[in-house]
Protein backbone atom coordinates (compact mmCIF):
# COMPACT_ATOMS: atom_id res chain seq x y z
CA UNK A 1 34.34 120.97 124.25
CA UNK A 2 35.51 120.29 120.64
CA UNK A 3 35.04 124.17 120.01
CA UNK A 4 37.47 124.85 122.81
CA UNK A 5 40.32 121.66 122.17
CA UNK A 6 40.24 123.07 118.80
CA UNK A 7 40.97 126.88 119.92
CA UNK A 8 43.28 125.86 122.40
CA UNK A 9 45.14 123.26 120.03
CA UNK A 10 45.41 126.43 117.21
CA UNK A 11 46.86 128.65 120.22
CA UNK A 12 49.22 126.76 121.24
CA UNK A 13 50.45 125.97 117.67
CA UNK A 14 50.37 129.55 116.86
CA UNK A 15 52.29 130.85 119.44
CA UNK A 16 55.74 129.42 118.04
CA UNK A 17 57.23 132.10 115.93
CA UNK A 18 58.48 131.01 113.43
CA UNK A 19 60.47 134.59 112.51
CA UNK A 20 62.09 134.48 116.05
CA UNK A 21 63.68 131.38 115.09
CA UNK A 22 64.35 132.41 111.47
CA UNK A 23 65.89 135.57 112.91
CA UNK A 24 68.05 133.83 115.36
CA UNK A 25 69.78 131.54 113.48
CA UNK A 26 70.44 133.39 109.98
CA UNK A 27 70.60 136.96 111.67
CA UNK A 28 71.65 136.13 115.45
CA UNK A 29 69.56 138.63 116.80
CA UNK A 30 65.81 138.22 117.84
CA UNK A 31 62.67 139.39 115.44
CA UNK A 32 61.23 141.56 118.25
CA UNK A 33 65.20 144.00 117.89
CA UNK A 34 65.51 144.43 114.19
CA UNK A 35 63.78 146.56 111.73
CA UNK A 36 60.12 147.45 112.72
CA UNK A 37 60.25 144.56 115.38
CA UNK A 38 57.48 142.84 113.90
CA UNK A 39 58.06 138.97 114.11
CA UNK A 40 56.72 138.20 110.62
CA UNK A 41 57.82 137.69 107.15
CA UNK A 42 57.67 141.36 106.25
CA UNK A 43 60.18 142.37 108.71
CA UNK A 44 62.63 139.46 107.68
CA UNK A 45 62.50 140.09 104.04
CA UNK A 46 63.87 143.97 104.12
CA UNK A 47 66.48 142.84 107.26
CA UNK A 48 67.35 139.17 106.21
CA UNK A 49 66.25 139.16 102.38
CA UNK A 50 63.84 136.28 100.12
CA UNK A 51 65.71 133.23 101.50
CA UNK A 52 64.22 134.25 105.16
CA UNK A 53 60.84 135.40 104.40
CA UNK A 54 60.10 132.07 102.54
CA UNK A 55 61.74 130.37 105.35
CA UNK A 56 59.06 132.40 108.22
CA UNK A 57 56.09 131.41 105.46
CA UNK A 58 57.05 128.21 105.42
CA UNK A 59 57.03 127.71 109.08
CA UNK A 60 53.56 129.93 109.61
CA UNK A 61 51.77 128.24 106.97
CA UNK A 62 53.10 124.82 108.70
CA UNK A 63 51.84 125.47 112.19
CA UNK A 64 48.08 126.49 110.58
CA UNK A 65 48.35 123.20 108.63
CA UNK A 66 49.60 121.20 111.60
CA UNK A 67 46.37 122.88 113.91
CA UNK A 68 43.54 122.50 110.77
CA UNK A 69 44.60 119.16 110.16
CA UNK A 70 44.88 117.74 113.88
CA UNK A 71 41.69 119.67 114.80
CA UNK A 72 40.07 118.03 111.75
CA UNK A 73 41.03 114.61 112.49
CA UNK A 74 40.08 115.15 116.51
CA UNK A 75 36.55 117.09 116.16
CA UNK A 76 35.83 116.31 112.15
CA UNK A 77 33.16 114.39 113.15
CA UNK A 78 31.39 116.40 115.61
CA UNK A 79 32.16 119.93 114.08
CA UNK A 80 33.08 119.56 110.46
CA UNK A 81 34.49 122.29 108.49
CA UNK A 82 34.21 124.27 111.83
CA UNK A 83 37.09 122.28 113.19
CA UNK A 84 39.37 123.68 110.53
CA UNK A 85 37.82 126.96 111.47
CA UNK A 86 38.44 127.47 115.21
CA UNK A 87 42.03 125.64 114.88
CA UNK A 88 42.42 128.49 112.18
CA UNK A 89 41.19 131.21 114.61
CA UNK A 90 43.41 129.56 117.53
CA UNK A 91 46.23 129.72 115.50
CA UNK A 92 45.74 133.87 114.36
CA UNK A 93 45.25 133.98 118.04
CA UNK A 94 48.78 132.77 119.43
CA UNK A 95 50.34 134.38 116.73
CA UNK A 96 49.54 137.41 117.26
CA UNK A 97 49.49 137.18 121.20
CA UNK A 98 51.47 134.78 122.43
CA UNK A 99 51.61 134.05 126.27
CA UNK A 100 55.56 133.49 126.32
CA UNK A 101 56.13 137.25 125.13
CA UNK A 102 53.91 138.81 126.88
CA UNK A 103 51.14 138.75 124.63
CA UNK A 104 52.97 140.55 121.93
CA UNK A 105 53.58 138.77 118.04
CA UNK A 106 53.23 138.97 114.91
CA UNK A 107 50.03 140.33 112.92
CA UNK A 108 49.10 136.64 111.55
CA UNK A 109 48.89 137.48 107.90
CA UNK A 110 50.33 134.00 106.76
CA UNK A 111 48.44 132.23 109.60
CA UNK A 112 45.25 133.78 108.47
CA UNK A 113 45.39 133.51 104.83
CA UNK A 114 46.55 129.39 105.27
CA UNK A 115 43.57 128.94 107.48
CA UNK A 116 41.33 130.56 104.96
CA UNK A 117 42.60 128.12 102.43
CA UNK A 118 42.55 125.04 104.50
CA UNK A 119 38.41 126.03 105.92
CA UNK A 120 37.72 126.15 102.12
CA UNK A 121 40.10 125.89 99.30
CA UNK A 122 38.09 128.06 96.49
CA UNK A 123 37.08 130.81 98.92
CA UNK A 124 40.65 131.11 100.62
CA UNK A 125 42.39 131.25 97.37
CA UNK A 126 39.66 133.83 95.68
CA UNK A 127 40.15 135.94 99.14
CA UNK A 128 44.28 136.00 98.93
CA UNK A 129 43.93 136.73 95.16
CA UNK A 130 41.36 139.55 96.55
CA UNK A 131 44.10 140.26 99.39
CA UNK A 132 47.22 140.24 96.59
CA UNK A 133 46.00 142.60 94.13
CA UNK A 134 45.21 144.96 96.16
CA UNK A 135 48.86 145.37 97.46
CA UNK A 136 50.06 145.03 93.73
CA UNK A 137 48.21 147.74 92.76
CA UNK A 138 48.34 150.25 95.82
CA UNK A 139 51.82 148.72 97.58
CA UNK A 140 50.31 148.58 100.93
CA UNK A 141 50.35 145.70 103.14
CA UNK A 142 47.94 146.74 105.42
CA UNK A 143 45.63 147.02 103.07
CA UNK A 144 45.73 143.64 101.62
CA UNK A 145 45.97 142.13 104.82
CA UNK A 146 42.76 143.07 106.03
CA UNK A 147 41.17 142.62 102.84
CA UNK A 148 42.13 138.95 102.74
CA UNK A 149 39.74 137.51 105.32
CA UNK A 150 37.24 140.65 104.81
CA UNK A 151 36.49 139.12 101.59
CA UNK A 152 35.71 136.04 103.14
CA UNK A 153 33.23 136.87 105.16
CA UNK A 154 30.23 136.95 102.92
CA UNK A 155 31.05 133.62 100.74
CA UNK A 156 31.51 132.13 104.34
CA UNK A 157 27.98 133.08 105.23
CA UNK A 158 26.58 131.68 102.06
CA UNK A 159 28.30 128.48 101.81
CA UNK A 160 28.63 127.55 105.23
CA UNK A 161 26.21 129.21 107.80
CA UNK A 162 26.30 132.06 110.78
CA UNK A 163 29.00 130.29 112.24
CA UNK A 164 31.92 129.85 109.80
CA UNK A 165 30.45 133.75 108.78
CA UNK A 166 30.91 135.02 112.50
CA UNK A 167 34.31 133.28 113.06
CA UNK A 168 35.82 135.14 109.93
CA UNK A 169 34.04 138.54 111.17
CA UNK A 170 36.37 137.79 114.52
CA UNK A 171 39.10 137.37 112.43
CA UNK A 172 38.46 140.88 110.18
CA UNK A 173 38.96 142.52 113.18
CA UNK A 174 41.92 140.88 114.76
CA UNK A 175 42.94 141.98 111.16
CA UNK A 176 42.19 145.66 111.77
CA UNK A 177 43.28 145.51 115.36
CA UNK A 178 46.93 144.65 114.28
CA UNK A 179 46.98 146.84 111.00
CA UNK A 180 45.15 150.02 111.88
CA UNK A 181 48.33 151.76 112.80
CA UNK A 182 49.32 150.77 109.07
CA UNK A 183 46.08 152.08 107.73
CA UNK A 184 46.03 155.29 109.95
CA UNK A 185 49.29 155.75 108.04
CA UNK A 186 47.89 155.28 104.89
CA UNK A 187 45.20 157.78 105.01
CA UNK A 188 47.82 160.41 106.23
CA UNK A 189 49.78 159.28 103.33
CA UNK A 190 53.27 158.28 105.51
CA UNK A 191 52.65 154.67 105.30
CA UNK A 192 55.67 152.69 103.42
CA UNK A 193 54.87 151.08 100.12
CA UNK A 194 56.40 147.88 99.07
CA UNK A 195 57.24 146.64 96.00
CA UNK A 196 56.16 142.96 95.73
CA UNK A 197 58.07 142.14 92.37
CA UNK A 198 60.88 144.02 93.08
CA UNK A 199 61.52 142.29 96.40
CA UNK A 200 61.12 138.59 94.03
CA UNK A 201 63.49 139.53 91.50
């Protein structure tokens, strides 16, 4: 039951869109009808600039923090780091399909990296440095987006067990699921590239 409070408690979390709001009141117009219609922080930095994206991080790293940290203090004692874990996956989860639009979101790159981070400090942070660098040296987001919890998958398995291991194999492939249009695009060589210090200067 804790597995499932703590899924259902991430969902539920997750499924508030931050970037809908963001877009709304600084644009006037909803995520899902500018730009690529992608309700994430990508999509509101080229249409609504820095000030927006930071505000859409803000508010997806917030709802993974508000799920780890409720889950934690709910199930800590019966599930551990685990709690953290399935809040995290919940939260990936109604980001990326939430049930008030249809099951359409965002692709939970924020949400995934902050629940990464909050399962395990050192391996979140060495898998978003993994995640970063590969963007900063090839300019695709797709790329470092998937790479981010890929590289988490093994450490998880070592440090923690089958079970934190398997949970961030599930979320690899929500990962791919949502990006392999991106990295089809890549490999044909028409995907966009971004510039990551140009778009913070």
């Amino acid at each position: 039951m804790g597995r499932i409070f703590c899924i259902l408690t991430g969902y539920l979390c997750g499924s508030f869109l931050t970037a809908e709001l963001v877009a709304q009141e600084r644009i006037g117009k909803s995520a899902f009808e500018i730009g690529t219609g992608n309700p994430g922080m990508a999509n509101l930095a080229e249409q609504g600039g820095v000030g927006c994206a930071f505000r859409v991080l803000a508010g997806d790293v917030g709802k993974t923090l508000l799920a780890c940290l409720l889950c934690r203090y709910v199930c800590g004692a019966e599930l551990g780091t685990l709690a953290a874990a399935y809040a995290g996956l919940g939260c990936i989860l109604g980001h990326d399909y939430p049930f008030w639009h249809w099951f359409h979101g965002g692709k939970g790159v924020a949400c995934n990296a902050a629940a990464l981070i909050l399962i395990w400090p050192m391996g979140g942070l060495f898998s978003c440095l993994i995640g970063l660098t590969a963007v900063l040296l090839t300019g695709y987001l797709p790329l470092g987006a998937v790479l981010i919890p890929a590289a988490f998958i093994l450490p998880a398995f070592l440090e923690y067990g089958p079970e934190l291991g398997f949970l961030t194999v599930i979320m690899t492939f929500i990962m791919l699921r949502q990006h392999a249009p991106g990295l089809r695009n890549m490999i044909l060589g028409t995907e966009k590239k971004v510039d990551l210090p140009g778009m913070l200067r």
